[in-house]
N, C-alpha and C. Protein backbone atom coordinates (compact mmCIF):
# COMPACT_ATOMS: atom_id res chain seq x y z
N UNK A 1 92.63 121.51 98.45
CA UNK A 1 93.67 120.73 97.80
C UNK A 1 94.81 120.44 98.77
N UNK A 2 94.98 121.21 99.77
CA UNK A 2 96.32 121.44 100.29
C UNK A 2 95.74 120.72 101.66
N UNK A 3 94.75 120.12 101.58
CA UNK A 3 94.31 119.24 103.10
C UNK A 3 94.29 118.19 102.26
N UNK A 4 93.87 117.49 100.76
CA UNK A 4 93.88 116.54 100.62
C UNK A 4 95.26 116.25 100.46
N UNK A 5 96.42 116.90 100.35
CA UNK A 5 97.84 116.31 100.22
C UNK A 5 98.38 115.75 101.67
N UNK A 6 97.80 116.28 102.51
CA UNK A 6 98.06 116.42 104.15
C UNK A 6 97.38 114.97 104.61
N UNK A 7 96.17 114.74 103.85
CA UNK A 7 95.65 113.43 104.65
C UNK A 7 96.23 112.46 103.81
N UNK A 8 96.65 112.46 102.85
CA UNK A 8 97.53 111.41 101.78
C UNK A 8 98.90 111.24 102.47
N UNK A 9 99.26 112.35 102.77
CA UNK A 9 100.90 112.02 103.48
C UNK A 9 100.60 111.31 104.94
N UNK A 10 99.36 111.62 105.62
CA UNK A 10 99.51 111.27 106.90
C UNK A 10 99.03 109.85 106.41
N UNK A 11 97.71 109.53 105.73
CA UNK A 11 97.69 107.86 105.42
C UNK A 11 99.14 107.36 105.35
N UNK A 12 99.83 107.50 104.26
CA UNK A 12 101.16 106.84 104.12
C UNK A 12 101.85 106.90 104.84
N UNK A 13 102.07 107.36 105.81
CA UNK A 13 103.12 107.55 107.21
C UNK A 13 101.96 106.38 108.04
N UNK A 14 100.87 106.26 108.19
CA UNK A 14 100.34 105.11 109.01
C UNK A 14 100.46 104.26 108.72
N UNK A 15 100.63 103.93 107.32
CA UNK A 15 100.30 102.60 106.74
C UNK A 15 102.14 101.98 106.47
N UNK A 16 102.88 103.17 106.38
CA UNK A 16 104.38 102.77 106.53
C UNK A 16 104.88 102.01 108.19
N UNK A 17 104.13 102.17 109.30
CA UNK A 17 103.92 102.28 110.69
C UNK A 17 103.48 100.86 110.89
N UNK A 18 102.37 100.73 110.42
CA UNK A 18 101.04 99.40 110.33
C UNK A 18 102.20 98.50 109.67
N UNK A 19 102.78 98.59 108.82
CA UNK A 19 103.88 97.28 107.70
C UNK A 19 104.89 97.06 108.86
N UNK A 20 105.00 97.66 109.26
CA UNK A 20 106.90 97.51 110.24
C UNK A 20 106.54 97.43 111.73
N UNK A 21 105.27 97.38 112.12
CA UNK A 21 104.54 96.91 113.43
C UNK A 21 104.41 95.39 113.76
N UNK A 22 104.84 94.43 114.63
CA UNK A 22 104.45 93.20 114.59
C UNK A 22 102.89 92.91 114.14
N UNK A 23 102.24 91.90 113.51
CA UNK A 23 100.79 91.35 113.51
C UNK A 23 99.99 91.34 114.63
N UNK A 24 100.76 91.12 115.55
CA UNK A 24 99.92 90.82 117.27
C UNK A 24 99.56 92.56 117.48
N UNK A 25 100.41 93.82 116.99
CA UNK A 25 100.04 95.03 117.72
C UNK A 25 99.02 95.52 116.51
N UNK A 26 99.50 95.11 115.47
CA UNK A 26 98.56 95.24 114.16
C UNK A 26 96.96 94.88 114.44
N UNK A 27 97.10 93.77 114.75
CA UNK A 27 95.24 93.11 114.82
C UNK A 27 95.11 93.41 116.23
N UNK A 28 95.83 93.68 117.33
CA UNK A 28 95.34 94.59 118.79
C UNK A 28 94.65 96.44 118.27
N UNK A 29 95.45 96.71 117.51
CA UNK A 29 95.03 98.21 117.53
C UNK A 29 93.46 98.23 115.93
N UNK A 30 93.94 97.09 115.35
CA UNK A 30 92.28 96.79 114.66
C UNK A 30 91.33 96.81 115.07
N UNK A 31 91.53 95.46 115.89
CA UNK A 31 90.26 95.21 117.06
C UNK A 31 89.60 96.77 118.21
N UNK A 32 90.79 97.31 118.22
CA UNK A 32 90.06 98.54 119.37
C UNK A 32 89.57 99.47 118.82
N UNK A 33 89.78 99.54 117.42
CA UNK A 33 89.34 100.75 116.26
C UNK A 33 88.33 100.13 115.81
N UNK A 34 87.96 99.25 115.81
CA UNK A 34 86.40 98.55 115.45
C UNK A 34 85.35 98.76 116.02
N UNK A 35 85.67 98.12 117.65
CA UNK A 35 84.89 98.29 118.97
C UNK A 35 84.80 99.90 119.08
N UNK A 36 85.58 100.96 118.90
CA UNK A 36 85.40 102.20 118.55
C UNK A 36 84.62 102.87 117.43
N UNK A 37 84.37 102.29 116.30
CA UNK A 37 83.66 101.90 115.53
C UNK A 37 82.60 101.64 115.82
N UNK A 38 82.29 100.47 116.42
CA UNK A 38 81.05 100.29 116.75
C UNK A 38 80.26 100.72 117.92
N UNK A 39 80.92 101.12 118.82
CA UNK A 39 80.10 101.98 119.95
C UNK A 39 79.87 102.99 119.54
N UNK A 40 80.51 103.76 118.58
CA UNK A 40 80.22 105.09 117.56
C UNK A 40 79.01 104.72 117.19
N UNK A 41 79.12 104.29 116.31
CA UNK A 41 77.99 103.71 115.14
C UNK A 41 76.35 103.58 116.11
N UNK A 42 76.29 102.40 117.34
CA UNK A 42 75.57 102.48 118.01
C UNK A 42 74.67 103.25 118.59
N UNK A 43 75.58 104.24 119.43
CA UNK A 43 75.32 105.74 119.72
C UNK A 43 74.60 106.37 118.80
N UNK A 44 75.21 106.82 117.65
CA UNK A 44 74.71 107.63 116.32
C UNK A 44 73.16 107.05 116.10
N UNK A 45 73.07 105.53 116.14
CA UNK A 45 71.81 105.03 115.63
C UNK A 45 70.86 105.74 116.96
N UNK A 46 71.45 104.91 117.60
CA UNK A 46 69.95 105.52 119.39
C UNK A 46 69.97 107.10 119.20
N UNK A 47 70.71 107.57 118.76
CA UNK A 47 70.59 109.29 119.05
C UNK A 47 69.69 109.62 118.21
N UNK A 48 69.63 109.35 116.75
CA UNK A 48 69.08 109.26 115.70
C UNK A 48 67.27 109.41 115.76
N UNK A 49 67.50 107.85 116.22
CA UNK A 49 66.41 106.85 116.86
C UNK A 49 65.55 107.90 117.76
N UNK A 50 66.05 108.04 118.73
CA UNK A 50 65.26 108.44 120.06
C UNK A 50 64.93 110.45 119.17
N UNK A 51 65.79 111.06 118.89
CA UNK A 51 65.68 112.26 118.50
C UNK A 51 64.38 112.50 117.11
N UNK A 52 64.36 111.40 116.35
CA UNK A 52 63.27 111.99 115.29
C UNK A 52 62.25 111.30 115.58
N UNK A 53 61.55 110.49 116.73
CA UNK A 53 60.65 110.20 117.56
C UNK A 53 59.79 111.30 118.27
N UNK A 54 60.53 112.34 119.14
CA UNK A 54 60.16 113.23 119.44
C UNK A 54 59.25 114.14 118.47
N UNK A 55 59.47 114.41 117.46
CA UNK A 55 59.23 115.00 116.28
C UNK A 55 58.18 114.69 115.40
């Protein structure tokens, strides 16, 4: 309970951050959390992929 109050306060402190940030640093730090996102995602699949092959 006392971690879900912790990630609720920290959302709202980002998203208070994200409102009062210009648009240009807004959709810059989107875009790199995506591409972070997706090289994640990528990875996870080939690891996936290549690991229950073996098997």
């Amino acid at each position: 309970m006392l971690f879900l109050v912790a990630a609720l306060m920290l959302l709202g402190v980002v998203l208070g951050t994200v409102a009062h940030a210009p648009l240009s640093v807004t959709a810059a730090l989107a875009a790199v959390i995506a591409v972070w996102l997706g090289i994640f995602a990528v990875r996870e699949h080939h690891g996936r992929q290549h690991h229950t092959s073996a098997h």
